[in-house]
C-alpha atoms as a PDB file:
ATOM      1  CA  UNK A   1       7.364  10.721   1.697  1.00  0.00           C
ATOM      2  CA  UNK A   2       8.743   9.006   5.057  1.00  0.00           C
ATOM      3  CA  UNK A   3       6.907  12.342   7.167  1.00  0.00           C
ATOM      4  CA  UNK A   4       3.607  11.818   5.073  1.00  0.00           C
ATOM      5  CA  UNK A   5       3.638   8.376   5.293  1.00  0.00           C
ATOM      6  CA  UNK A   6       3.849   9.096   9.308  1.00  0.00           C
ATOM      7  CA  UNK A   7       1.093  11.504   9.321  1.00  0.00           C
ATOM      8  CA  UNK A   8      -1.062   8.931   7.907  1.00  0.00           C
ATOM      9  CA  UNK A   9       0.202   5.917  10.343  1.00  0.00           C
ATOM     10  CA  UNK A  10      -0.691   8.567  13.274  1.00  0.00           C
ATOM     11  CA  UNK A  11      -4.357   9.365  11.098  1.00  0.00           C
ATOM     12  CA  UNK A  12      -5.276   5.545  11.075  1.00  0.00           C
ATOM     13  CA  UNK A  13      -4.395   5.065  14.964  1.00  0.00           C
ATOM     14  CA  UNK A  14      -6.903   8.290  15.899  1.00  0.00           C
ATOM     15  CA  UNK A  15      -9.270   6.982  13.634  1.00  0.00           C
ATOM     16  CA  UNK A  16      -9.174   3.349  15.003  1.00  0.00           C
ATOM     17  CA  UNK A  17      -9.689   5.161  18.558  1.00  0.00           C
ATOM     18  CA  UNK A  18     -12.649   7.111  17.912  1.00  0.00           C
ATOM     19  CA  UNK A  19     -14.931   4.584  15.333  1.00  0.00           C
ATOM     20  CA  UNK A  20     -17.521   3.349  16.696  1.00  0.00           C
ATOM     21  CA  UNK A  21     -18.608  -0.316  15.739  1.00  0.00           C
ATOM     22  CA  UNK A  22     -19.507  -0.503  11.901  1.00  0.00           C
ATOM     23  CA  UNK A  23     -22.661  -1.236  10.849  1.00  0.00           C
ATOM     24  CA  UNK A  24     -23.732  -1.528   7.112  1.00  0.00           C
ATOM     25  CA  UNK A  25     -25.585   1.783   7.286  1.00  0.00           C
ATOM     26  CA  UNK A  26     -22.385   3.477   8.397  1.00  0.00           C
ATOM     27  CA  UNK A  27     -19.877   1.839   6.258  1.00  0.00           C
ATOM     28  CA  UNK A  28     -22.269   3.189   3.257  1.00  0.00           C
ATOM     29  CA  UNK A  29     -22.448   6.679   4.600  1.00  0.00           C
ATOM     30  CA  UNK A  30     -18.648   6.642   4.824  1.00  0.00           C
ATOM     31  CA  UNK A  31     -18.464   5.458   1.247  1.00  0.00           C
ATOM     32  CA  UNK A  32     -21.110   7.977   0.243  1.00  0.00           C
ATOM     33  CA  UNK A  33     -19.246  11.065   1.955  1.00  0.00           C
ATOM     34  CA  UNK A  34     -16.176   9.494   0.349  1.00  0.00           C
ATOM     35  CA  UNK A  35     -17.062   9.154  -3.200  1.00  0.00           C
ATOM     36  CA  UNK A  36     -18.899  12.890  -3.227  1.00  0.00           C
ATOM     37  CA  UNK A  37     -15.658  14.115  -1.629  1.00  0.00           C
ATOM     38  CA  UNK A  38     -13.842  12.802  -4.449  1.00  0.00           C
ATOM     39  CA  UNK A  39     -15.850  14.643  -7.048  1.00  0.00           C
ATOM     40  CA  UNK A  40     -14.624  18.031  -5.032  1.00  0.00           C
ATOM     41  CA  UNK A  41     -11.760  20.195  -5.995  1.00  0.00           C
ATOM     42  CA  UNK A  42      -9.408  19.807  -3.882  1.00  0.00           C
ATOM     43  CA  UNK A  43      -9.254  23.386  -2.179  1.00  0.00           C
ATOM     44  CA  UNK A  44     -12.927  22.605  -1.628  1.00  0.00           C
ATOM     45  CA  UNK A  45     -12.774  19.171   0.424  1.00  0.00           C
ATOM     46  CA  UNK A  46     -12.499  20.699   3.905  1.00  0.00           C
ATOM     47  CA  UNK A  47     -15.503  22.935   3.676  1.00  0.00           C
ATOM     48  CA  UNK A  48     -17.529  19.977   1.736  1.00  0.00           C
ATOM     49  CA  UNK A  49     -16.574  17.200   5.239  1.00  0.00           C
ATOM     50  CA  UNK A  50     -17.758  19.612   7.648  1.00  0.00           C
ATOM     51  CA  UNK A  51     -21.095  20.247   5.986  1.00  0.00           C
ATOM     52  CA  UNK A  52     -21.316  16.133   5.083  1.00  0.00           C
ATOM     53  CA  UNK A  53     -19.709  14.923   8.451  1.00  0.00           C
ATOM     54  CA  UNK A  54     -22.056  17.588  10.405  1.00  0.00           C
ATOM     55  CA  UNK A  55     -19.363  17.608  13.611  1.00  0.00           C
ATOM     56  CA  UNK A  56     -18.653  13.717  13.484  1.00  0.00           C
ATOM     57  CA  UNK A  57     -15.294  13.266  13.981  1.00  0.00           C
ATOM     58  CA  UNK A  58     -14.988   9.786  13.602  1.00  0.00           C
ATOM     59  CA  UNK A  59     -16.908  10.009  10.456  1.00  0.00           C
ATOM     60  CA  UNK A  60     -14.596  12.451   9.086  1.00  0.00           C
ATOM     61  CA  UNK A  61     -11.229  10.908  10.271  1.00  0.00           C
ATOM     62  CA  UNK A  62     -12.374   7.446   8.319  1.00  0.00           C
ATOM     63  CA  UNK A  63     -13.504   9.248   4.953  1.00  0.00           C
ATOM     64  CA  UNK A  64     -10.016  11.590   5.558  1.00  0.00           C
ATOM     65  CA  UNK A  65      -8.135   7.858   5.725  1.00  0.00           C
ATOM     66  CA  UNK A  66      -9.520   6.953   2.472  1.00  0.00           C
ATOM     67  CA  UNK A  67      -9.307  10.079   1.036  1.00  0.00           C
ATOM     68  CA  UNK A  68      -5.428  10.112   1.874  1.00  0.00           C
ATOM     69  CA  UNK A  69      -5.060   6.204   0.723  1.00  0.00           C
ATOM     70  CA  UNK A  70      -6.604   7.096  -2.544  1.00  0.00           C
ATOM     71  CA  UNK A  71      -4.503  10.204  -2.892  1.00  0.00           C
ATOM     72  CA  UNK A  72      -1.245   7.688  -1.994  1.00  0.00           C
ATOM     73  CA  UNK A  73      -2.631   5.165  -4.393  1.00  0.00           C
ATOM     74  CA  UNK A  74      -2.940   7.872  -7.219  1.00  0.00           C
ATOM     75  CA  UNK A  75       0.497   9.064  -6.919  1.00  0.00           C
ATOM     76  CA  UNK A  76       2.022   5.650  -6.968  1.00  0.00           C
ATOM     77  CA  UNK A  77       0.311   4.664 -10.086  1.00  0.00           C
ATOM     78  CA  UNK A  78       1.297   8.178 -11.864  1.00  0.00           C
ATOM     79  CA  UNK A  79       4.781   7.833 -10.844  1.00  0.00           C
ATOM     80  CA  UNK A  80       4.451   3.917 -12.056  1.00  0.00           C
ATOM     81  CA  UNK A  81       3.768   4.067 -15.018  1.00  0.00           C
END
């Protein structure tokens, strides 16, 4: 947990580096790519972010954050309960 919990600390700090100012039109592509990435299986995620991030990297690294938070969130709840 500690070592994934690092990879995702080191994730956020890339990602902070390379986004370029948010505007509403890219906050809603994010959330777009995001919620179609979730519909994926999971084997199938990588392959379905390059086609939707077409080469943007900070595009990718943000929807890869919230992928991973939602992942995080998922497993707390499950183990939770």
């Amino acid at each position: 947990m500690k070592a994934e919990m690092g990879f995702e600390i080191a994730l956020l700090v890339k990602c902070t580096k390379l986004l370029p100012h948010m505007t509403p039109a890219r906050l809603q592509t994010i959330e777009q790519i995001f919620r179609a990435a979730l519909d994926q299986k999971p084997e199938q995620i990588g392959a379905f972010l390059d086609t939707a991030c077409e080469g943007d990297e900070p595009l990718r690294c943000k929807v890869e954050a919230l992928l991973a938070s939602h992942q995080r969130a998922g497993s707390f709840i499950e183990t939770s309960s």
